[in-house]
Protein backbone atom coordinates (compact mmCIF):
# COMPACT_ATOMS: atom_id res chain seq x y z
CA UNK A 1 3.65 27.75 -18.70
CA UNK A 2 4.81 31.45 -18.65
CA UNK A 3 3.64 32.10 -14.96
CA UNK A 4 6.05 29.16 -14.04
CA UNK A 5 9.14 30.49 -16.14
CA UNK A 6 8.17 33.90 -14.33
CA UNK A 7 7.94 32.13 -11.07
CA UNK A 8 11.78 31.16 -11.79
CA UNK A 9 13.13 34.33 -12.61
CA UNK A 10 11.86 35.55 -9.55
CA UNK A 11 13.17 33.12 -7.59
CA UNK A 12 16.71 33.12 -9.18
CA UNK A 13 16.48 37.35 -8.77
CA UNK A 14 15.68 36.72 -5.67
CA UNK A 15 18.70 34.59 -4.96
CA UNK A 16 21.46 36.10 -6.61
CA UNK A 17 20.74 39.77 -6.77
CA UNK A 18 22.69 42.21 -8.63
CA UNK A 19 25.62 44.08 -6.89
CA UNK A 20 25.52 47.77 -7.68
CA UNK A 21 27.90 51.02 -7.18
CA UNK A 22 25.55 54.22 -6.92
CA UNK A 23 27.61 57.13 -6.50
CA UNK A 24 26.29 59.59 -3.71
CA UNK A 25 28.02 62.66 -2.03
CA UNK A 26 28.75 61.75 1.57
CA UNK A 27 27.95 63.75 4.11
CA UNK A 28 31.22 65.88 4.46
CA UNK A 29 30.88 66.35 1.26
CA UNK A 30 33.04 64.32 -0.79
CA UNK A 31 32.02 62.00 -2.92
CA UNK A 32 31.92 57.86 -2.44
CA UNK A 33 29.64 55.01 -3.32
CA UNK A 34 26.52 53.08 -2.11
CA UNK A 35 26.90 49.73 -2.49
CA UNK A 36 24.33 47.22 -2.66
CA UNK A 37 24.54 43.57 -2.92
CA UNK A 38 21.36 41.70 -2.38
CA UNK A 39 20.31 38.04 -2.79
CA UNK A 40 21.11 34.81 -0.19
CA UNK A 41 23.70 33.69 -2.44
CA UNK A 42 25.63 37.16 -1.66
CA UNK A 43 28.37 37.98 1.03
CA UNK A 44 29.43 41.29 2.44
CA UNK A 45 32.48 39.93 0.33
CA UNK A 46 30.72 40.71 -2.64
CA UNK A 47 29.89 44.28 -1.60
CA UNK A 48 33.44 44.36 -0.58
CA UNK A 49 34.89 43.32 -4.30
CA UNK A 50 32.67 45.87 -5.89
CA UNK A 51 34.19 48.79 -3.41
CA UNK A 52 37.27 47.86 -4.50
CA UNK A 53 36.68 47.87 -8.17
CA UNK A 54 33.99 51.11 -8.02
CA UNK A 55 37.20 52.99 -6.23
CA UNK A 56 40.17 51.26 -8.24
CA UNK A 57 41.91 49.94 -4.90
CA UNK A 58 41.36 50.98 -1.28
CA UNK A 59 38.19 52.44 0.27
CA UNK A 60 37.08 53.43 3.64
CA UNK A 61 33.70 51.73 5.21
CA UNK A 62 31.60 55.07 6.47
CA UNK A 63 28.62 52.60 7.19
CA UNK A 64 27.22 49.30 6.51
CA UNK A 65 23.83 47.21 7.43
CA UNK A 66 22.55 44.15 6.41
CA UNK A 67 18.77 42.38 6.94
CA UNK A 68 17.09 39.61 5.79
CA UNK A 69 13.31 38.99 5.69
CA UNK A 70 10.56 36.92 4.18
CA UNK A 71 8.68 37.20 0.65
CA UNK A 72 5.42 35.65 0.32
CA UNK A 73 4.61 34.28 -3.05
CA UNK A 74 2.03 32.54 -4.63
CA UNK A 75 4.18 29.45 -4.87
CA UNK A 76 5.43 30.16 -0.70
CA UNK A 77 7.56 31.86 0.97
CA UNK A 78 11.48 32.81 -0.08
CA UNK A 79 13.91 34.17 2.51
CA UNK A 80 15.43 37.40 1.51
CA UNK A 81 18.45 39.10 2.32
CA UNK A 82 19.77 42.60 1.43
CA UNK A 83 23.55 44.13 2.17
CA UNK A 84 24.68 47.62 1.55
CA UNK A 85 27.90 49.82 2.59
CA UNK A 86 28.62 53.49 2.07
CA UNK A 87 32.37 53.97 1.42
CA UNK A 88 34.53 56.71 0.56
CA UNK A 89 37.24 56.08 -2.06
CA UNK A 90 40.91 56.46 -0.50
């Protein structure tokens, strides 16, 4: 019973994601944020919103990439998708 309730939190991790605000020092050095927003159910949107929030208004994109892949399981295979931008706090 507890490998299946694990099984589901993975899955619904694994969906959803977490979007995070890391602050880093960029390379001319001032400082800005890393964003991340993984999970299928995420948009560039969503890394978007938390720019705007981690820099209380505008922000400008240094860089972004996105990729999506596969994770094999036990129970089968779950697409994955990850997101991130580097931004710079206007």
């Amino acid at each position: 019973m507890y490998k299946n309730i694990y099984i589901l939190l993975l899955f619904c991790w694994v969906i959803t994601g977490c979007v995070t605000a890391t602050p880093i020092t960029l390379p001319d050095g001032s400082t800005g944020y890393e964003i991340k927003c993984p999970g299928t159910q995420r948009s560039m949107g969503d890394c978007m919103n938390k720019a705007r929030e981690a820099c209380g208004g505008n922000y400008k994109v240094v860089d972004k990439e996105e990729s999506s892949g596969l994770a094999f399981t036990a129970y089968g295979i779950m697409q994955t998708r990850d997101r991130s931008m580097f931004v710079e706090c206007e």
